[in-house]
Every structure is written in structure tokens, then in C-alpha cells.
N, C-alpha and C. Protein backbone atom coordinates (compact mmCIF):
# COMPACT_ATOMS: atom_id res chain seq x y z
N UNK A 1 -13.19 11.81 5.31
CA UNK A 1 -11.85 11.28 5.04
C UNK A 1 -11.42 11.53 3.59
N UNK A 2 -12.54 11.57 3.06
CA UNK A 2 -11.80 11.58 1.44
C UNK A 2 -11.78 13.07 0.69
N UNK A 3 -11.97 14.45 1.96
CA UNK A 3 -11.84 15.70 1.65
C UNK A 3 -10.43 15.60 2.69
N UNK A 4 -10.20 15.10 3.17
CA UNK A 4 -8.79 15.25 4.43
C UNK A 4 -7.86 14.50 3.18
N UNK A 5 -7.91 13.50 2.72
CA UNK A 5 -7.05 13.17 1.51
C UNK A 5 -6.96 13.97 0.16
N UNK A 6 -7.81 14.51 -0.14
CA UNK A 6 -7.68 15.25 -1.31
C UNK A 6 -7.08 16.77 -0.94
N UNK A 7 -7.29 17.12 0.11
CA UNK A 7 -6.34 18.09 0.94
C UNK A 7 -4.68 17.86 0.83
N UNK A 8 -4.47 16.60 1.41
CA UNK A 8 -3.15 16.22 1.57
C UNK A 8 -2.16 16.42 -0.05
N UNK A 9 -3.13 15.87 -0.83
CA UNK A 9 -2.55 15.14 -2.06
C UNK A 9 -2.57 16.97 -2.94
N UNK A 10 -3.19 17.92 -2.37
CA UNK A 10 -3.10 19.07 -3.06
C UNK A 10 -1.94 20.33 -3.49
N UNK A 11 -0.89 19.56 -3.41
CA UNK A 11 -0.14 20.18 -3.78
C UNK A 11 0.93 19.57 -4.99
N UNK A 12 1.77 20.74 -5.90
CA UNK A 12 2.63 20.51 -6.55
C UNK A 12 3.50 19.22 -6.71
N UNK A 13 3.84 19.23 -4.98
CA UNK A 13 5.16 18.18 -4.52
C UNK A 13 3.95 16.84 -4.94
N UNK A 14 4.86 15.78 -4.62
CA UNK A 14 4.15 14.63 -4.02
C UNK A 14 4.52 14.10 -3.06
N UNK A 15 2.89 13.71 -1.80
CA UNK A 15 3.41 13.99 -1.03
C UNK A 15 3.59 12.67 -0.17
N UNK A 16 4.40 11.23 -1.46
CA UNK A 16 5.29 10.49 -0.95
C UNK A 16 6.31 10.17 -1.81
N UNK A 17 6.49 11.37 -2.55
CA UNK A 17 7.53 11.20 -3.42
C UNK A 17 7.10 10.73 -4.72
N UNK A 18 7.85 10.19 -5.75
CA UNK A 18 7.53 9.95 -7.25
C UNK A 18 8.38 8.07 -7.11
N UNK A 19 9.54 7.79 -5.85
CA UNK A 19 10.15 6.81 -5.95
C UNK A 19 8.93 5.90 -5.69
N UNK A 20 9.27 4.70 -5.74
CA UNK A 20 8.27 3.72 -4.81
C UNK A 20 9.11 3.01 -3.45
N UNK A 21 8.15 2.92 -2.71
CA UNK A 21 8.39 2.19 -1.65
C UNK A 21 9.56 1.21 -1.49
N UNK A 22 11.01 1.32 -1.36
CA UNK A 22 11.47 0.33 -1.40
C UNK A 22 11.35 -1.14 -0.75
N UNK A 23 10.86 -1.40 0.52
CA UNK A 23 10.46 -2.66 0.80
C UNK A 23 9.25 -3.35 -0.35
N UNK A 24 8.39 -2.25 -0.76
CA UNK A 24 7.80 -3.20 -1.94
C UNK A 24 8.41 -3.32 -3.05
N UNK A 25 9.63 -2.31 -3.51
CA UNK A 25 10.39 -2.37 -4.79
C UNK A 25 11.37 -3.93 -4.46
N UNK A 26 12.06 -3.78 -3.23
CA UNK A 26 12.37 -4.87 -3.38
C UNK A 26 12.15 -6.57 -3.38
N UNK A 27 10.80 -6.28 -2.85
CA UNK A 27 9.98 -7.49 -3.07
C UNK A 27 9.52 -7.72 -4.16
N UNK A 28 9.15 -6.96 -5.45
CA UNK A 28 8.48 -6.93 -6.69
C UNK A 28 9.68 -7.59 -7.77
N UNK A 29 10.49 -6.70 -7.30
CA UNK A 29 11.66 -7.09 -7.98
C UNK A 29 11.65 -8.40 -8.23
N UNK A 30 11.71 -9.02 -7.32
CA UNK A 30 12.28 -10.59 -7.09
C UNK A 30 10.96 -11.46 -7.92
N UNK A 31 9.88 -10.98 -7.72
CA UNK A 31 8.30 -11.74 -8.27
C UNK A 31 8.52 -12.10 -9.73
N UNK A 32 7.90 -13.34 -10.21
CA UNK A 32 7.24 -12.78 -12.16
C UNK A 32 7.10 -12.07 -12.07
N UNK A 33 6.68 -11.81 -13.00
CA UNK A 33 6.15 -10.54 -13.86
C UNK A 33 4.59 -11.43 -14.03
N UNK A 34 3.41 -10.34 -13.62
CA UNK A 34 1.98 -10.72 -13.56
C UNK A 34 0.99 -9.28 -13.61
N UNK A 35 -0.18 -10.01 -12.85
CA UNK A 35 -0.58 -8.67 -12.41
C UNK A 35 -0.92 -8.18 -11.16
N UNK A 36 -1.03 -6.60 -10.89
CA UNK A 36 -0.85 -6.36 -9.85
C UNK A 36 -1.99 -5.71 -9.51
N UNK A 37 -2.51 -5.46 -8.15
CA UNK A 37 -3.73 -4.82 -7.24
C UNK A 37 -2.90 -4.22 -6.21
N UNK A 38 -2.79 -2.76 -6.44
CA UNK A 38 -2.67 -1.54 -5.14
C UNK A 38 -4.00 -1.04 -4.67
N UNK A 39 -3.48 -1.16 -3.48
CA UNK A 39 -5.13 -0.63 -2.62
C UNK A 39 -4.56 1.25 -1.99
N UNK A 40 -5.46 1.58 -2.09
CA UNK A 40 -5.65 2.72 -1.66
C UNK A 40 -3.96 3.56 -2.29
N UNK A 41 -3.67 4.10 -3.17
CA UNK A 41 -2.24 3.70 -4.48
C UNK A 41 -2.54 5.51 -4.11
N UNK A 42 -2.94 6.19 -3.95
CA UNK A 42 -2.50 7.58 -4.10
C UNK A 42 -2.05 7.95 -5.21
N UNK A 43 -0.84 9.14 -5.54
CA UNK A 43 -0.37 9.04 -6.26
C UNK A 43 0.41 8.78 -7.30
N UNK A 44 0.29 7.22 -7.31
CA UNK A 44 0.62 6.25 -8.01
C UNK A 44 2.18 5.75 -8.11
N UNK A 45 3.04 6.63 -6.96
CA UNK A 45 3.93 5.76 -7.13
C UNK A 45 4.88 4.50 -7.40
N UNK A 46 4.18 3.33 -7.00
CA UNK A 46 4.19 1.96 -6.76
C UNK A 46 3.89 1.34 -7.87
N UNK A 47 2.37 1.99 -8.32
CA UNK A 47 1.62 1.80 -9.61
C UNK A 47 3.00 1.97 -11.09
N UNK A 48 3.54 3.39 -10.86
CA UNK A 48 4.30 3.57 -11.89
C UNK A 48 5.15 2.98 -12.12
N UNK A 49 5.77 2.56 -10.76
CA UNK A 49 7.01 1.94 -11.18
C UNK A 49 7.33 0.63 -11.39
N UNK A 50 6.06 0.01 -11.13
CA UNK A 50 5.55 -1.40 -11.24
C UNK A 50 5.61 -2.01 -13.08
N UNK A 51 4.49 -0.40 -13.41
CA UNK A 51 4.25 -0.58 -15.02
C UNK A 51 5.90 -0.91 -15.55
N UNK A 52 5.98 0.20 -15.11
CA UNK A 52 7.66 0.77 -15.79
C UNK A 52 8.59 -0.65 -15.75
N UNK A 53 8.62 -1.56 -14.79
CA UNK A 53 8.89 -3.26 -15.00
C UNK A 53 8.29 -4.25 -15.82
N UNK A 54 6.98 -3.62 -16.20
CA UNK A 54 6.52 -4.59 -17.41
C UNK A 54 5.34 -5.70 -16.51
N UNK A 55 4.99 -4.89 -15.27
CA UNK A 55 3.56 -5.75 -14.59
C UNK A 55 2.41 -4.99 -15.17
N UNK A 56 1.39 -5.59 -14.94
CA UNK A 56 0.16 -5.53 -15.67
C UNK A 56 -0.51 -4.24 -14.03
N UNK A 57 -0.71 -3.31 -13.74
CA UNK A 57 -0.96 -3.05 -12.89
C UNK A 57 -2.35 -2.61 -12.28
N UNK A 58 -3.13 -2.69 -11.71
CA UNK A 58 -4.42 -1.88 -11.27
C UNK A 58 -4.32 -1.11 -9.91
N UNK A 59 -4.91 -0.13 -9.92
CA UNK A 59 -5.23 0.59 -8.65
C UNK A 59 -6.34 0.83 -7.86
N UNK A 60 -6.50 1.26 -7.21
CA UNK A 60 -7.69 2.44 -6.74
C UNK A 60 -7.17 3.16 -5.30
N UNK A 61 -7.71 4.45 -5.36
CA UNK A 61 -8.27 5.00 -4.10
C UNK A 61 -9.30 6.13 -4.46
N UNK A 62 -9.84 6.87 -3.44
CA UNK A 62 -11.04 7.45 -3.41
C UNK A 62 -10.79 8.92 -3.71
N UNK A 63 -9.04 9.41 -3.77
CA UNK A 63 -9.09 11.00 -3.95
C UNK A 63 -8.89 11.17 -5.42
N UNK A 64 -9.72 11.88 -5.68
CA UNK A 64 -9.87 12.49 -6.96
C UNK A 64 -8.67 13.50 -7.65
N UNK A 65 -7.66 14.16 -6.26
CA UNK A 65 -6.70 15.09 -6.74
C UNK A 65 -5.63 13.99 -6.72
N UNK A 66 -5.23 12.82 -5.78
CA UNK A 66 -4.62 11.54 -6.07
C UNK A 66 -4.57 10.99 -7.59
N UNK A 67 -5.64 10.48 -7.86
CA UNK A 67 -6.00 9.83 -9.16
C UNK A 67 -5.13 10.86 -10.57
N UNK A 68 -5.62 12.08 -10.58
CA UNK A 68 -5.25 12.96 -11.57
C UNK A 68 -3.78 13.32 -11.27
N UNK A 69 -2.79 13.25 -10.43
CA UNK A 69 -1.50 13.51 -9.82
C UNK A 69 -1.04 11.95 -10.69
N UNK A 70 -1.61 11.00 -10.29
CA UNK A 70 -1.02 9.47 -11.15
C UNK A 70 -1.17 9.73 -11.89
N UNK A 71 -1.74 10.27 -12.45
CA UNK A 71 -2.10 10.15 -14.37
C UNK A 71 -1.29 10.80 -14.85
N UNK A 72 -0.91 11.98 -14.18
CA UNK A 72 0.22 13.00 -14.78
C UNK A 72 1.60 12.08 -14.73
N UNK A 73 1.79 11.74 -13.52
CA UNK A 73 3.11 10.98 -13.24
C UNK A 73 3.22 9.65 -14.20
N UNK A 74 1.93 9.19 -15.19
CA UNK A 74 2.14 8.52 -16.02
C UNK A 74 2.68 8.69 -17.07
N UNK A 75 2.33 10.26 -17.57
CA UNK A 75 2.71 10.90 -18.65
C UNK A 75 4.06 10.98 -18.64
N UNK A 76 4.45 11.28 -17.26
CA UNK A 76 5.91 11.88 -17.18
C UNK A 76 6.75 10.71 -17.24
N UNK A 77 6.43 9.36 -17.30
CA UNK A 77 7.14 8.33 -16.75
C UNK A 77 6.77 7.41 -18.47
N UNK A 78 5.94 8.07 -19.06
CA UNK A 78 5.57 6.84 -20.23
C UNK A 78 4.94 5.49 -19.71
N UNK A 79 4.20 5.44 -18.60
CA UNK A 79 3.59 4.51 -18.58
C UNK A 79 2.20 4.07 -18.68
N UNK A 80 1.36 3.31 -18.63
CA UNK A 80 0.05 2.89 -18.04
C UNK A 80 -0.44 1.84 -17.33
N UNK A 81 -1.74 2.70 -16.89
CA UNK A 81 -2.21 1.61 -15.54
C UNK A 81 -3.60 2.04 -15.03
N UNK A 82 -4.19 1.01 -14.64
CA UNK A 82 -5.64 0.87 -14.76
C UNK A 82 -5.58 1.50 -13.28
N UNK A 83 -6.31 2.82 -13.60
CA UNK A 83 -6.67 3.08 -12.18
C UNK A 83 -8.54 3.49 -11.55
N UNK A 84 -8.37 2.84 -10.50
CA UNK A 84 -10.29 3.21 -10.06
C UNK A 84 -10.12 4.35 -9.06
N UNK A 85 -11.25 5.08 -9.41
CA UNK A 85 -11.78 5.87 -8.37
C UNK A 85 -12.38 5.33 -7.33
N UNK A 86 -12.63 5.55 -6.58
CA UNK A 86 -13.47 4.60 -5.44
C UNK A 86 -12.71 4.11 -4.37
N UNK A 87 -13.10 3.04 -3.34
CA UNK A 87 -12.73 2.96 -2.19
C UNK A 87 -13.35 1.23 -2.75
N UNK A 88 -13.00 0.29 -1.79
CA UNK A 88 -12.72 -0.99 -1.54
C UNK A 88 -14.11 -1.60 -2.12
N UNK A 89 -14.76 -0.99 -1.83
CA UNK A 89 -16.64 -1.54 -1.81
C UNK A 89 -16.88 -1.48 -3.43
N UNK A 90 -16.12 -0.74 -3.99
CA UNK A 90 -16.49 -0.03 -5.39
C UNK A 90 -16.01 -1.42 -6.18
N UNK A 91 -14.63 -1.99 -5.94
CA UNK A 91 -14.10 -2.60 -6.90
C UNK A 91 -14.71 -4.05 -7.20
N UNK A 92 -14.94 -4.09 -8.74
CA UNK A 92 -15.95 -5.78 -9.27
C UNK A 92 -14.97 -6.53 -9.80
N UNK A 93 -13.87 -6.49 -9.44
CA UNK A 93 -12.86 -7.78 -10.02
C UNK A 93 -13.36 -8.97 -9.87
N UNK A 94 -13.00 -9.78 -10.61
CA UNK A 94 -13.18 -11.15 -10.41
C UNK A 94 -12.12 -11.92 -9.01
N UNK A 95 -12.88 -12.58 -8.58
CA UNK A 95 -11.82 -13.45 -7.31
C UNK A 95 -10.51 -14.44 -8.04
N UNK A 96 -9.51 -14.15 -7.49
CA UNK A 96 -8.57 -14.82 -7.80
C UNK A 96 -7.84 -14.52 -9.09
N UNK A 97 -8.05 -13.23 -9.52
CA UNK A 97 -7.27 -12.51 -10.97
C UNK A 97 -5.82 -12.03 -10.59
N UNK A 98 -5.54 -12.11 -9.29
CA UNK A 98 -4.17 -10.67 -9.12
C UNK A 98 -3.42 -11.71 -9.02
N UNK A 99 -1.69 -11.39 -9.23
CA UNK A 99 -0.81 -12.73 -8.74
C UNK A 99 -0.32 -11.97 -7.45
N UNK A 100 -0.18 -10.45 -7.41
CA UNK A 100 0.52 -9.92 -5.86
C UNK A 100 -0.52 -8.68 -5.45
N UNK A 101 -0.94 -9.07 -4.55
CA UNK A 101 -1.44 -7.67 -3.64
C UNK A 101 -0.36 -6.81 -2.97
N UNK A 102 -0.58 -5.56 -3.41
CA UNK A 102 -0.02 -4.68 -2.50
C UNK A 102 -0.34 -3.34 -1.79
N UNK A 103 -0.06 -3.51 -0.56
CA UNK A 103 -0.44 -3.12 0.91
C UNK A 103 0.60 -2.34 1.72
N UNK A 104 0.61 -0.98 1.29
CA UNK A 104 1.66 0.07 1.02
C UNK A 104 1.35 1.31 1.99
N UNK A 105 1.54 1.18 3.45
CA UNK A 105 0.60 2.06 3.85
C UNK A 105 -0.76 2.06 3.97
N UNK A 106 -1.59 1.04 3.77
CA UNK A 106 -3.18 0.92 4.09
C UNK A 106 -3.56 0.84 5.37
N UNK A 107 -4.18 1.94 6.14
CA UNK A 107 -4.52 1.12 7.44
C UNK A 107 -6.09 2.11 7.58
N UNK A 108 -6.81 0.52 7.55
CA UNK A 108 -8.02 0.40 7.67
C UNK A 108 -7.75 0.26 9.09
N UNK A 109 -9.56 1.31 9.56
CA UNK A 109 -9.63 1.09 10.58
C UNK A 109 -9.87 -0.11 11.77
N UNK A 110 -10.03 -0.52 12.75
CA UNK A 110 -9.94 -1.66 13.88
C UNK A 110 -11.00 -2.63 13.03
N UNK A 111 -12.38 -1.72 13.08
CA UNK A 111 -13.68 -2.37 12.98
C UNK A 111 -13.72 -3.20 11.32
N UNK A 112 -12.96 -2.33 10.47
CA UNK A 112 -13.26 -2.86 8.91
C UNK A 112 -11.72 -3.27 8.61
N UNK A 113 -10.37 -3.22 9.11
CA UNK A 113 -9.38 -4.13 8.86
C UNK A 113 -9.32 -5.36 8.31
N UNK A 114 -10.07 -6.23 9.16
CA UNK A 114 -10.44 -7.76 8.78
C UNK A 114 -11.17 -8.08 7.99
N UNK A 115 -12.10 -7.47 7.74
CA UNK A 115 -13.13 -7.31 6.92
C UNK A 115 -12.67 -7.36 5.46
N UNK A 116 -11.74 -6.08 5.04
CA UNK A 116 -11.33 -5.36 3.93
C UNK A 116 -10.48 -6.63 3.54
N UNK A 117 -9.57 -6.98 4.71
CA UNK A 117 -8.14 -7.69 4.20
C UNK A 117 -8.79 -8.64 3.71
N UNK A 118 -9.38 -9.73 3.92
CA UNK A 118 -9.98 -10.64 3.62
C UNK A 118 -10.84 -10.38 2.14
N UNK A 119 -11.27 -9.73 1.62
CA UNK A 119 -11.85 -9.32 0.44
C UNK A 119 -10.48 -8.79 -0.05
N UNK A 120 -10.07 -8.50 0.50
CA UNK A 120 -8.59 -8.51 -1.06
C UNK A 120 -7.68 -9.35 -1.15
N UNK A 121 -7.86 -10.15 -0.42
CA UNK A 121 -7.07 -11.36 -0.34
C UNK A 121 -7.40 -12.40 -1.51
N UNK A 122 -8.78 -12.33 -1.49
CA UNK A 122 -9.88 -13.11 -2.37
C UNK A 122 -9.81 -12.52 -4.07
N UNK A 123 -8.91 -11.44 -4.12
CA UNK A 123 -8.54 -10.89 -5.56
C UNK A 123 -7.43 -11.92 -6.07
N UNK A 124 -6.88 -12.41 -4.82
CA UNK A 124 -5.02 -12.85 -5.24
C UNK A 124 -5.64 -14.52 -5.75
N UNK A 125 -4.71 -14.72 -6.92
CA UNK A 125 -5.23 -15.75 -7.02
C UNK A 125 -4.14 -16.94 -6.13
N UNK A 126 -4.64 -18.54 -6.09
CA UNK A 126 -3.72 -19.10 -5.34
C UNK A 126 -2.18 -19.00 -5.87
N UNK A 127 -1.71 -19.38 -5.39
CA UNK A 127 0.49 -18.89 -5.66
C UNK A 127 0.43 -17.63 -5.27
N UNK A 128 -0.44 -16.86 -5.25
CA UNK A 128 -0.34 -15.56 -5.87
C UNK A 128 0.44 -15.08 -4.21
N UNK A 129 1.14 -13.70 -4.35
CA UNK A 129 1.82 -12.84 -3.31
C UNK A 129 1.38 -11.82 -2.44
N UNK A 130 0.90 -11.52 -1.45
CA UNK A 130 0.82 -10.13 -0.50
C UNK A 130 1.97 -9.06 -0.27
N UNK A 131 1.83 -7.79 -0.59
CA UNK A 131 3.34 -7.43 0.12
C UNK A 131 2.53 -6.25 0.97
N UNK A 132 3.10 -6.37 2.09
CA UNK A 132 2.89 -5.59 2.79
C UNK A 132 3.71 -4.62 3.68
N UNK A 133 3.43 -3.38 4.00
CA UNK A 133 4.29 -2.33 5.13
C UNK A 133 3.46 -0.96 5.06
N UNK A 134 3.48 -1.08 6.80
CA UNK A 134 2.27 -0.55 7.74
C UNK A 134 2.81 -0.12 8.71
N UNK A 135 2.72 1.04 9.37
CA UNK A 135 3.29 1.81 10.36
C UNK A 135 2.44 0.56 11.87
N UNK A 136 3.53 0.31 12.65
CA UNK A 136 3.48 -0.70 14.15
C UNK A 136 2.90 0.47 14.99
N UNK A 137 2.39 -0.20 15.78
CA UNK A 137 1.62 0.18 17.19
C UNK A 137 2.48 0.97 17.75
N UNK A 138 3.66 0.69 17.74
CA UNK A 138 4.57 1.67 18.57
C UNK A 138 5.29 2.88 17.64
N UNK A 139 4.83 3.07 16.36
CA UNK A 139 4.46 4.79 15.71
C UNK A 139 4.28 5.71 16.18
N UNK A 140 2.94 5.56 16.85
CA UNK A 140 2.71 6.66 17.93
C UNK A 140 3.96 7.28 18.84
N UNK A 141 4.70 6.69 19.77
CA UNK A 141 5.80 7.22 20.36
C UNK A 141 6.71 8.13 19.43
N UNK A 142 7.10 7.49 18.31
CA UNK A 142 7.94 8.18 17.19
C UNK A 142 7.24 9.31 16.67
N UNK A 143 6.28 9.17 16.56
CA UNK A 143 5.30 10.85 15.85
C UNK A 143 5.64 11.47 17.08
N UNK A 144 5.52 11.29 18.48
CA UNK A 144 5.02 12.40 19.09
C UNK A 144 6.71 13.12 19.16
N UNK A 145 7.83 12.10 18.92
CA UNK A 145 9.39 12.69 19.25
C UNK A 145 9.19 13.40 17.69
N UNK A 146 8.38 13.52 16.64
CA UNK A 146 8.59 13.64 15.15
C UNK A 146 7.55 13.46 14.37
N UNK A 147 6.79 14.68 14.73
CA UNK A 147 5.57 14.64 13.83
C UNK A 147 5.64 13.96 12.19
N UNK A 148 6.98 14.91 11.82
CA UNK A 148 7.00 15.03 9.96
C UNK A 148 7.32 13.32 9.75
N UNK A 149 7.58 12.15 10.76
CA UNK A 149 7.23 11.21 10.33
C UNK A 149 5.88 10.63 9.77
N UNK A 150 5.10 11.56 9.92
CA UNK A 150 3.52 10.90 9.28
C UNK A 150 2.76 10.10 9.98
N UNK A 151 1.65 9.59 9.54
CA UNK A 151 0.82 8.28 9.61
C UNK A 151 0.05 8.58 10.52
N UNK A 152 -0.84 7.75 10.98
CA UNK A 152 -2.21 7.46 11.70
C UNK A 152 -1.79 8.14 12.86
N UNK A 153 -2.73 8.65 13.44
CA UNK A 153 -2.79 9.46 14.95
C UNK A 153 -3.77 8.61 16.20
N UNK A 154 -4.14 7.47 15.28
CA UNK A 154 -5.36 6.72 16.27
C UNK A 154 -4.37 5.25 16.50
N UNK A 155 -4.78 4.56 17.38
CA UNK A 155 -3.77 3.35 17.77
C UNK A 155 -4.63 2.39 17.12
N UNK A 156 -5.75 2.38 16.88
CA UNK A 156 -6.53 1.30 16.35
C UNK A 156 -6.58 1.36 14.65
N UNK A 157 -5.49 2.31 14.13
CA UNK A 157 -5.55 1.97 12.82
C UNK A 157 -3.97 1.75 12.51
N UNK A 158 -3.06 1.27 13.71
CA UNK A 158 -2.10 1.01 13.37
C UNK A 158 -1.93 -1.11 13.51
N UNK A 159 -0.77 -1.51 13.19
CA UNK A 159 -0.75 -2.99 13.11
C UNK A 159 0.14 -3.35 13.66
N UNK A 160 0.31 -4.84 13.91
CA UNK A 160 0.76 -5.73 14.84
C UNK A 160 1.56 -6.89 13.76
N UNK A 161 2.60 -7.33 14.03
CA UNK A 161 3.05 -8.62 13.00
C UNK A 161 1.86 -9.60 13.07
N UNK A 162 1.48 -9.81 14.87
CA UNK A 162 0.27 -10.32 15.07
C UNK A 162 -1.04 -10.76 14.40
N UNK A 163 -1.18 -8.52 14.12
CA UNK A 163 -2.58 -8.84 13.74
C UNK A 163 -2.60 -8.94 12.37
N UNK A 164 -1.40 -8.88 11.45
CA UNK A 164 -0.97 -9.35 10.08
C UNK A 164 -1.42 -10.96 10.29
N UNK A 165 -1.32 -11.76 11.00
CA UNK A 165 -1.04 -12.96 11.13
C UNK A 165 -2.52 -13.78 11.14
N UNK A 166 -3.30 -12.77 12.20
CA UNK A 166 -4.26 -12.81 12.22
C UNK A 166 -5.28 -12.55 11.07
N UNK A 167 -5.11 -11.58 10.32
CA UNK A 167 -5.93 -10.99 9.68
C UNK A 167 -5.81 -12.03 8.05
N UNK A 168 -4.34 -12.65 8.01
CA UNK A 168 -4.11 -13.17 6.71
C UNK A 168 -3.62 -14.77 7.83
N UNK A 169 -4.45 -15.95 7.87
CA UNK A 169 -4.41 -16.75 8.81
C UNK A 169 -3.92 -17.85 8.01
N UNK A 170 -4.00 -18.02 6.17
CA UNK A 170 -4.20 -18.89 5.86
C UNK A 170 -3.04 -18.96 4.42
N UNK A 171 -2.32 -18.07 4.79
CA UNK A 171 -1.30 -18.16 3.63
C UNK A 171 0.33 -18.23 4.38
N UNK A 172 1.17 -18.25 3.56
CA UNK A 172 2.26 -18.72 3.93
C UNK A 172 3.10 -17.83 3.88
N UNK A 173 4.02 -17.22 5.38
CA UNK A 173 4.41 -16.43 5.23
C UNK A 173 6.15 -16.28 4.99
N UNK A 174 6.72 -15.67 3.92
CA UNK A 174 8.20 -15.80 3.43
C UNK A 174 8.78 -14.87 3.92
N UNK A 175 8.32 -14.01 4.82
CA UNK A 175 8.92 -12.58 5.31
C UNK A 175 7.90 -11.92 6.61
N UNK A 176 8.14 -11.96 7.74
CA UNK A 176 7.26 -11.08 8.46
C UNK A 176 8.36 -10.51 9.79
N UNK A 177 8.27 -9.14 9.88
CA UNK A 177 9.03 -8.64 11.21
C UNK A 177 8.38 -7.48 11.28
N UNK A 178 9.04 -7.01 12.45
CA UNK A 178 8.81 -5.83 12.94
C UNK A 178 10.14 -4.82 13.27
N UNK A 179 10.14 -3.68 12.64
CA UNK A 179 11.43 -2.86 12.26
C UNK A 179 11.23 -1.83 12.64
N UNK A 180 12.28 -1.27 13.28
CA UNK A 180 12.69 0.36 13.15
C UNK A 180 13.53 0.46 11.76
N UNK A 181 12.97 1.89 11.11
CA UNK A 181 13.46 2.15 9.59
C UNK A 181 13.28 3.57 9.72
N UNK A 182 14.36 4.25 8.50
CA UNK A 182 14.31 5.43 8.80
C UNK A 182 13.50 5.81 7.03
N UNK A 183 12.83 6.83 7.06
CA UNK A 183 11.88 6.98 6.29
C UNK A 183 12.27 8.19 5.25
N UNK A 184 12.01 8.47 4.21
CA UNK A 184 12.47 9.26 3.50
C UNK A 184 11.76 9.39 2.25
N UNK A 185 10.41 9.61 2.41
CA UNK A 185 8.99 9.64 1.29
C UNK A 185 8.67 10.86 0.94
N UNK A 186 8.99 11.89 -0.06
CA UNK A 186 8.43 12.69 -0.07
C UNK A 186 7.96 13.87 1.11
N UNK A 187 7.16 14.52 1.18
CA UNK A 187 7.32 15.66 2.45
C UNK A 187 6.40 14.87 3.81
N UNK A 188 5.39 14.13 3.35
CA UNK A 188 4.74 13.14 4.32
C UNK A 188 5.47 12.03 5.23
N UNK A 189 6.45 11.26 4.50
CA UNK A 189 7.14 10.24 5.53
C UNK A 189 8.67 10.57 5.77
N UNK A 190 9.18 11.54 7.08
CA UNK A 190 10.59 11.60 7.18
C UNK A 190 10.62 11.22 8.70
N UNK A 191 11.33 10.22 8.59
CA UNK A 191 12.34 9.82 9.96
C UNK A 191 12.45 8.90 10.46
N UNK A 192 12.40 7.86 11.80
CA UNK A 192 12.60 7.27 12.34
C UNK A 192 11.36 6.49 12.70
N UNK A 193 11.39 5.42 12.49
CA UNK A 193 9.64 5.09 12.88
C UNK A 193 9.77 3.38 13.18
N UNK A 194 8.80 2.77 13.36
CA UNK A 194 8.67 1.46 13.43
C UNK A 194 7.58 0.63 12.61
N UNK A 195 8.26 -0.39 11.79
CA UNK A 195 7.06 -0.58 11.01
C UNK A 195 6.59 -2.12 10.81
N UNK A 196 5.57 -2.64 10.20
CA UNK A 196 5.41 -4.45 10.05
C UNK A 196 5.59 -4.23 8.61
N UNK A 197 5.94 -5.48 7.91
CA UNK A 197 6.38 -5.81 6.93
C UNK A 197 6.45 -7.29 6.91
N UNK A 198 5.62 -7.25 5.29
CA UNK A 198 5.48 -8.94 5.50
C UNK A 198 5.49 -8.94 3.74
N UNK A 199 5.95 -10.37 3.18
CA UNK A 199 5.85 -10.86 1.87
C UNK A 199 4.76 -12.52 2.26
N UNK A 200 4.02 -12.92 1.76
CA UNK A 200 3.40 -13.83 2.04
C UNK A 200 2.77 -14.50 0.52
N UNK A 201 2.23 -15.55 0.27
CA UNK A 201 1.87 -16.41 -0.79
C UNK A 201 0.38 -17.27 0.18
N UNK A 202 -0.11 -16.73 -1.34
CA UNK A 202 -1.74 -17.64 -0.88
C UNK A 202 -1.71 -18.80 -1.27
N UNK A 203 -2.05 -20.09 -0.71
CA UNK A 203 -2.09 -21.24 -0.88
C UNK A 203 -2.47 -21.87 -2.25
N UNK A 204 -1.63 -22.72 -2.42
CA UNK A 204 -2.27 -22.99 -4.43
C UNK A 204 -3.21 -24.21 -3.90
């Protein structure tokens, strides 16, 4: 997986664009100002534009041509931001340091979903925020009318408002649905798709 990502991320373009995510832009927006934990952050979109607001930001994911693509896009943007190499297992934060997790496209597989979410949950401290948006179970139909929409090809690494609900059982949720949205990320996310989306707060 992490030669199939460093594949992806190998080119010039980027390949979800340089903007960030607007469902998380517009959720960030609205937050303090704190600090932040992106999981699996690629090429640092989210990361940058986070800094670029004046949040304290951290990252990680595991591609190495990812990592060095953010760093550039830091240069180009004047910003900084703590980024890790590695994958989920790697990171020694202390529990309860982050004020917002963000969950931008992550989809862990069936077996380690619950697993993962729950250990990054345990980064956020209490008050602290989740933001999340994740291609829905019903993706699949939309890729097959539209490949160049992107994302997972397996049904067990896609999500449910449900299994959001499930997976984060114990915080409070200020935002959760399930949407058709039309997509417009760089050369990886174009078109029509269906997605979960949630803003949530961990219990103080």
C-alpha cells in the first residue's frame, strides 16, 4: 500500500489539489484557533492551509513522495508544520494534546477502522473536535458511472453515518449526514459521489 501511494502522489500535479477540503475548511474556520492532528495528510493540503490560519498543526502519513510534495507546498505557501513519516502505529503523542482531529478521506480498513479511530480519538483532548468526510457505501455505484471520481474500490473500506456513530460512541455529535456532493480535488476527486460527514466534540 505504501508503494501504490507513493505511485499516486508521483507526479508534478497534486493529486488533490493545493486547496483544502472545503467541508473541513469550513468547519475549521468556525473552531479556536489550537492544535491540530491530520491523519494520513498526503500532500499537505489541509495541513497548509490550517498553518496559514494560525493553528498549531501536525501530520503524518506513510508516503515518502507525499511528505516531500508538503514540504515543498510549505515553501510555496510560507508556512510550517510538523509532519511524521509513518502510519498510525508510529505516532508517540501524548493522549489528549490535539483540540481537533481531522479525518479527510481516511478509510481504514473493516478489521483496523475501530481500532485506529479509537486511538486517535484518545489524541483529542476533552472539548476537543473531530472533523470528518469519507466516501459512503454507496461510492461504489458512482465510481462504476465515473471512475475519475476516486476512492476505495473495496466496500469494507468505505463508511456508514452509522458506523461513524459507532466507531466514535461517546462524543457529541454537532453535524452528521449523509450527502451527494459534487467533487472537484485535484486530478484524483472529480464528480458526483456520496459522502458521510460529521463535526463532533469529545466530552469534557
Amino acid at each position: 500500500m505504501k508503494e501504490f501511494w507513493n505511485q499516486v502522489y508521483n507526479s508534478s500535479e497534486y493529486a488533490y489539489g493545493k486547496n483544502p477540503n472545503s467541508y473541513f475548511k469550513s468547519c475549521i474556520d468556525k473552531l479556536p484557533k489550537g492544535k491540530l492532528l491530520l491523519a494520513a495528510e498526503g500532500e499537505g493540503r489541509n495541513a497548509v492551509y490550517a498553518a496559514e490560519t494560525n493553528w498549531i498543526v501536525s501530520a503524518y502519513d506513510w508516503s515518502e513522495v507525499a511528505r516531500d510534495k508538503a514540504l515543498q507546498l510549505t515553501l510555496e505557501k510560507e508556512v510550517q508544520f510538523d509532519y511524521h513519516l509513518g502510519s498510525l502505529k508510529d505516532l508517540n503523542f501524548q493522549t489528549n494534546c490535539f483540540d481537533v482531529l481531522g479525518l479527510i478521506y481516511v478509510h481504514f480498513p473493516e478489521s483496523m477502522r475501530q481500532i485506529n479511530h479509537t486511538k486517535l480519538l484518545n489524541y483529542v483532548k476533552p472539548g476537543g473536535h473531530i472533523i470528518i468526510e469519507a466516501f459512503h457505501e454507496d461510492h461504489l455505484d458512482y465510481q462504476k458511472q465515473n471512475p475519475n471520481v476516486g476512492g476505495p474500490k473495496m466496500l469494507q473500506q468505505l463508511y456508514t453515518a452509522q458506523k461513524i456513530q459507532s466507531d466514535f460512541k461517546d462524543v457529541k455529535f454537532q453535524h452528521l449526514e449523509e450527502v451527494e456532493i459534487n467533487l472537484n480535488e485535484g486530478y484524483m476527486h472529480n464528480g458526483t459521489t456520496k459522502v458521510v460527514r460529521a463535526l463532533a466534540q469529545k466530552p469534557f
